[in-house]
C-alpha atoms as a PDB file:
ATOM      1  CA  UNK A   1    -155.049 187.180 -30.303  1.00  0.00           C
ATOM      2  CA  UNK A   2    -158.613 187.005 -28.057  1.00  0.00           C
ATOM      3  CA  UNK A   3    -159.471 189.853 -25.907  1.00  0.00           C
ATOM      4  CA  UNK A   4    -161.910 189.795 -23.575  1.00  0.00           C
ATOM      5  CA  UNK A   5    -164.073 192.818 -22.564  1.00  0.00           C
ATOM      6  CA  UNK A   6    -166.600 192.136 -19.188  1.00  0.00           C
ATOM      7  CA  UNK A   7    -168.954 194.682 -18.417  1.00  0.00           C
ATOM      8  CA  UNK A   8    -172.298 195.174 -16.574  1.00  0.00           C
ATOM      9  CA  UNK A   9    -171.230 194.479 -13.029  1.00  0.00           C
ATOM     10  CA  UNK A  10    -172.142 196.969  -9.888  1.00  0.00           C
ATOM     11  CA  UNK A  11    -173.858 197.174  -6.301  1.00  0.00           C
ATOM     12  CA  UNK A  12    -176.944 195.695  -6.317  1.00  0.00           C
ATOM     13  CA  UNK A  13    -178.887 194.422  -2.951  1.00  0.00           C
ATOM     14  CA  UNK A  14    -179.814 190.279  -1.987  1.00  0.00           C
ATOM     15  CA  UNK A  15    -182.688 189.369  -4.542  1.00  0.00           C
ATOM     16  CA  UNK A  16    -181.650 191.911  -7.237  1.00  0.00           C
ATOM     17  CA  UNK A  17    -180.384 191.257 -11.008  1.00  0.00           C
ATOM     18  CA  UNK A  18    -177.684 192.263 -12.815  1.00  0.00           C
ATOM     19  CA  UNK A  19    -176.718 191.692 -16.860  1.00  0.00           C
ATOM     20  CA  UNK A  20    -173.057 190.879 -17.496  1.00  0.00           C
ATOM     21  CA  UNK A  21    -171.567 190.909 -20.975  1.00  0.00           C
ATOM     22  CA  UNK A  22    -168.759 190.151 -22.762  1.00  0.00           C
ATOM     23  CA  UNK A  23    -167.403 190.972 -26.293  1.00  0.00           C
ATOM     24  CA  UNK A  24    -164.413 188.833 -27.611  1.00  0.00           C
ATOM     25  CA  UNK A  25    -162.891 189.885 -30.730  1.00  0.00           C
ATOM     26  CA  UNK A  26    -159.749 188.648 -32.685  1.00  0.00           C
ATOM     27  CA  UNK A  27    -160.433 184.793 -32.836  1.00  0.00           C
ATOM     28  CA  UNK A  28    -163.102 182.588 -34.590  1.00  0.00           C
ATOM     29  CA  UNK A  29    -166.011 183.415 -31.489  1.00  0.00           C
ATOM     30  CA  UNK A  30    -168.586 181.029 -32.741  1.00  0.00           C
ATOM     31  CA  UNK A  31    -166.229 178.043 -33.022  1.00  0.00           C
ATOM     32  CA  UNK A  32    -165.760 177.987 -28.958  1.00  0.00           C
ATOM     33  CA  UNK A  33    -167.591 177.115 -26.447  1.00  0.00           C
ATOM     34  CA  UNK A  34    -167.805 180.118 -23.709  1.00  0.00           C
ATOM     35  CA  UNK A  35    -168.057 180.478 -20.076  1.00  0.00           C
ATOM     36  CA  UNK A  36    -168.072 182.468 -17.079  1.00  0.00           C
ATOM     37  CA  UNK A  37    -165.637 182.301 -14.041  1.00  0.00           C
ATOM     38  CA  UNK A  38    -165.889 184.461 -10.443  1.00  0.00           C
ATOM     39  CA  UNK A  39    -163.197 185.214  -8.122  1.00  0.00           C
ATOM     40  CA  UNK A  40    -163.389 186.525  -4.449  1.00  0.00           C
ATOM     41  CA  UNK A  41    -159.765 187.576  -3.059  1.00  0.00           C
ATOM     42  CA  UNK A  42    -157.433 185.170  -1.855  1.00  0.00           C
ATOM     43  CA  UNK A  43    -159.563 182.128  -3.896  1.00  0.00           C
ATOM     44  CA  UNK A  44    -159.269 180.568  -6.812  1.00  0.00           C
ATOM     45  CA  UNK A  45    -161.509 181.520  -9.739  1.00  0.00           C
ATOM     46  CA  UNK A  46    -164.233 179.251  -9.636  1.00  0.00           C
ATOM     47  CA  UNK A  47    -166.400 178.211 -12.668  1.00  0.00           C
ATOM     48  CA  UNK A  48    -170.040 179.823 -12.939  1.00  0.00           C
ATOM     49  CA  UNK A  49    -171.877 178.259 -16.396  1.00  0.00           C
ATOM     50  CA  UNK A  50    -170.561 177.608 -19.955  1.00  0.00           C
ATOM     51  CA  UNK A  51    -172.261 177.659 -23.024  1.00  0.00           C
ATOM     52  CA  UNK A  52    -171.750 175.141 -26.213  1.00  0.00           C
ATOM     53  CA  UNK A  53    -170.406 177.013 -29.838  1.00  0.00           C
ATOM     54  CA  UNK A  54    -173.825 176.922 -31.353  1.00  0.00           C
ATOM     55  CA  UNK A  55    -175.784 178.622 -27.564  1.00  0.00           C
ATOM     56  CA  UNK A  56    -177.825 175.267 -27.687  1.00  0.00           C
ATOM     57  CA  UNK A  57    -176.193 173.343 -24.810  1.00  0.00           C
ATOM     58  CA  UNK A  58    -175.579 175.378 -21.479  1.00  0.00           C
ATOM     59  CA  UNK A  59    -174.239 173.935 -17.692  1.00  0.00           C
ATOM     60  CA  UNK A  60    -173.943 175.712 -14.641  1.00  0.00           C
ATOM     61  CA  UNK A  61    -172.520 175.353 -10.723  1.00  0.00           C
ATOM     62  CA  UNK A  62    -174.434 174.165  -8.253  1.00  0.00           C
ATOM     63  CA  UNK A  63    -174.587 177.209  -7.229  1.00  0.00           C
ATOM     64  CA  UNK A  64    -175.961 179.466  -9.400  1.00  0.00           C
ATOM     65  CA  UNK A  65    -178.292 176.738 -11.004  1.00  0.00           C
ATOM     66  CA  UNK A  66    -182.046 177.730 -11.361  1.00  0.00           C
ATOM     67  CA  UNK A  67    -181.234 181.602 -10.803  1.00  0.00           C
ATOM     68  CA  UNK A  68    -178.476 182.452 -13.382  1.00  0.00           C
ATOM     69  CA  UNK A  69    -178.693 181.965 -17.176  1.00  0.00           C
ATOM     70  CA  UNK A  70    -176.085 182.242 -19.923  1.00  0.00           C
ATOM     71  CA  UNK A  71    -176.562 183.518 -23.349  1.00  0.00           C
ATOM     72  CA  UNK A  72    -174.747 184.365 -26.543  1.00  0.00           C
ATOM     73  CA  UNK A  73    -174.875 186.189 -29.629  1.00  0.00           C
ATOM     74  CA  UNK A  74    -172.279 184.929 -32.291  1.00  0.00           C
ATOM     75  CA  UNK A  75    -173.483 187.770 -34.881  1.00  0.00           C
ATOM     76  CA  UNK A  76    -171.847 190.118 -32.170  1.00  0.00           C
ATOM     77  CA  UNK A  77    -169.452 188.059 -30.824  1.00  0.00           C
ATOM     78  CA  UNK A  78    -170.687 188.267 -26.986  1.00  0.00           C
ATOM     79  CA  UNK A  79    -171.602 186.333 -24.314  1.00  0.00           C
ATOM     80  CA  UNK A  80    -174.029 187.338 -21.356  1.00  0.00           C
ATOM     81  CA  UNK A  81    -174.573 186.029 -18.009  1.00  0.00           C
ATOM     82  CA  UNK A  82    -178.277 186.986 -16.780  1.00  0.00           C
ATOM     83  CA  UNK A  83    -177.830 186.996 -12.797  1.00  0.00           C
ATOM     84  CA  UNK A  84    -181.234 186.618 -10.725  1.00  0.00           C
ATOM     85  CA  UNK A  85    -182.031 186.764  -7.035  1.00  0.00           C
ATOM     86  CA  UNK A  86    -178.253 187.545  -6.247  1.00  0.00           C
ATOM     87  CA  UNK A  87    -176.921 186.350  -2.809  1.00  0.00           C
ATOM     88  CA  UNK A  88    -173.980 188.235  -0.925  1.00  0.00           C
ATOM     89  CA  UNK A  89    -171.893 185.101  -1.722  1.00  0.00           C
ATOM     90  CA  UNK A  90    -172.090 186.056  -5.334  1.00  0.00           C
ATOM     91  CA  UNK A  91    -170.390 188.756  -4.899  1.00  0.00           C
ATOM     92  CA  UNK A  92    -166.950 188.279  -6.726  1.00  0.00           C
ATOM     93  CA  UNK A  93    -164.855 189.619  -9.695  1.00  0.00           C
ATOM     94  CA  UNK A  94    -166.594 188.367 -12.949  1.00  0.00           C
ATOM     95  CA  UNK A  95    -164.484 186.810 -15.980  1.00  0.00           C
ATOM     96  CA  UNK A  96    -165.614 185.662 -19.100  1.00  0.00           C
ATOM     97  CA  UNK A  97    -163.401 183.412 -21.234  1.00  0.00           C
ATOM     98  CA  UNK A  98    -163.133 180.454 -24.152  1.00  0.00           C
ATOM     99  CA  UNK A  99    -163.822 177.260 -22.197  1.00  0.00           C
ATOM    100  CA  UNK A 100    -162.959 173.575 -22.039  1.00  0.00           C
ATOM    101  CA  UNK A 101    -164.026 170.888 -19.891  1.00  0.00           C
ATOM    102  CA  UNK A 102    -161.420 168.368 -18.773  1.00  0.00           C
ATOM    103  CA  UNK A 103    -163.491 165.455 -16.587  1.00  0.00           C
ATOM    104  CA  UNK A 104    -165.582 167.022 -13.967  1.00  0.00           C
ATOM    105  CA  UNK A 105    -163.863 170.266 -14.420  1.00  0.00           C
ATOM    106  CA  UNK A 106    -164.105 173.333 -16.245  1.00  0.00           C
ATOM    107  CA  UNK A 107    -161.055 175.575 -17.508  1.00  0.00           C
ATOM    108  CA  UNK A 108    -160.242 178.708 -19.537  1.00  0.00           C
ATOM    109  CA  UNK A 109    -158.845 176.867 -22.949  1.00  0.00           C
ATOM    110  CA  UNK A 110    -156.758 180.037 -23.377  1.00  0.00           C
ATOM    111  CA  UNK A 111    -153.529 181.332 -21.445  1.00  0.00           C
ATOM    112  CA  UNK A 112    -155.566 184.923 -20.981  1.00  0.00           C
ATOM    113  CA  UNK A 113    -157.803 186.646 -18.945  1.00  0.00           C
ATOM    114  CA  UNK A 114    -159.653 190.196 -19.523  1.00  0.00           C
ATOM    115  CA  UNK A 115    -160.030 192.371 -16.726  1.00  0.00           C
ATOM    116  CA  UNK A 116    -162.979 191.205 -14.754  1.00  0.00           C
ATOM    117  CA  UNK A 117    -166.486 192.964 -14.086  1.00  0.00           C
ATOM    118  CA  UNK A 118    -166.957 193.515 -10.226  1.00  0.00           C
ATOM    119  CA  UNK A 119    -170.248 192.248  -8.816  1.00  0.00           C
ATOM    120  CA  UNK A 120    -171.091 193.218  -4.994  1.00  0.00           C
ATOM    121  CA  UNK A 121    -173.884 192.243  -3.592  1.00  0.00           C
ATOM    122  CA  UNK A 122    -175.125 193.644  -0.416  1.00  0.00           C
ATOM    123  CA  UNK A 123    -176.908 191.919   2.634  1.00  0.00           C
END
């Protein structure tokens, strides 16, 4: 069984940074590709930038292209998510989780969910 741990998140002011990361344990890490997801309340998670098996092939939103940047390490089984010149519309709950795409969308391959990192970024 995965479990997913996100951590990093915080207060941070418009054009700050923050680190996210996220350790998965209890499933074959390396095999899957790996994403990130953010959720404001009362939306849908939404999907931030993925990252191929091997860390060689990454895509992001629209949104966060240019100013975020997803890593991994599959010796320690973790994924990062390197945000730069945050906006207050970043600001959301922060998931990390296996990922598929499925035509022009992108979806957690896995019925589970860790708890989130929170990310608020003020104006």
């Amino acid at each position: 069984q995965v479990q997913l741990v996100e951590s990093g998140g915080g207060l941070v002011q418009a054009g700050g940074s923050l680190r996210l990361s996220c350790v998965a344990s209890g499933d074959t890490f390396s095999s899957y590709a790996m994403g990130w997801f953010r959720q404001t309340p009362g939306q849908e998670r939404e999907f931030v930038a993925a990252i191929s098996g091997p860390g060689a092939i990454s895509y992001y939103a629209d949104s966060v292209k240019n100013r975020f940047n997803i890593s991994r390490d599959n010796a320690r089984d973790t994924v990062d998510l390197q945000m730069n010149a945050l906006k207050p519309e970043d600001t959301a709950v922060y998931y990390c989780a296996p990922i598929v795409r499925r035509g022009n969308k992108w979806y957690n391959r896995i019925d589970y969910w860790g708890q989130g990192t929170q990310v608020t970024v003020s104006s």
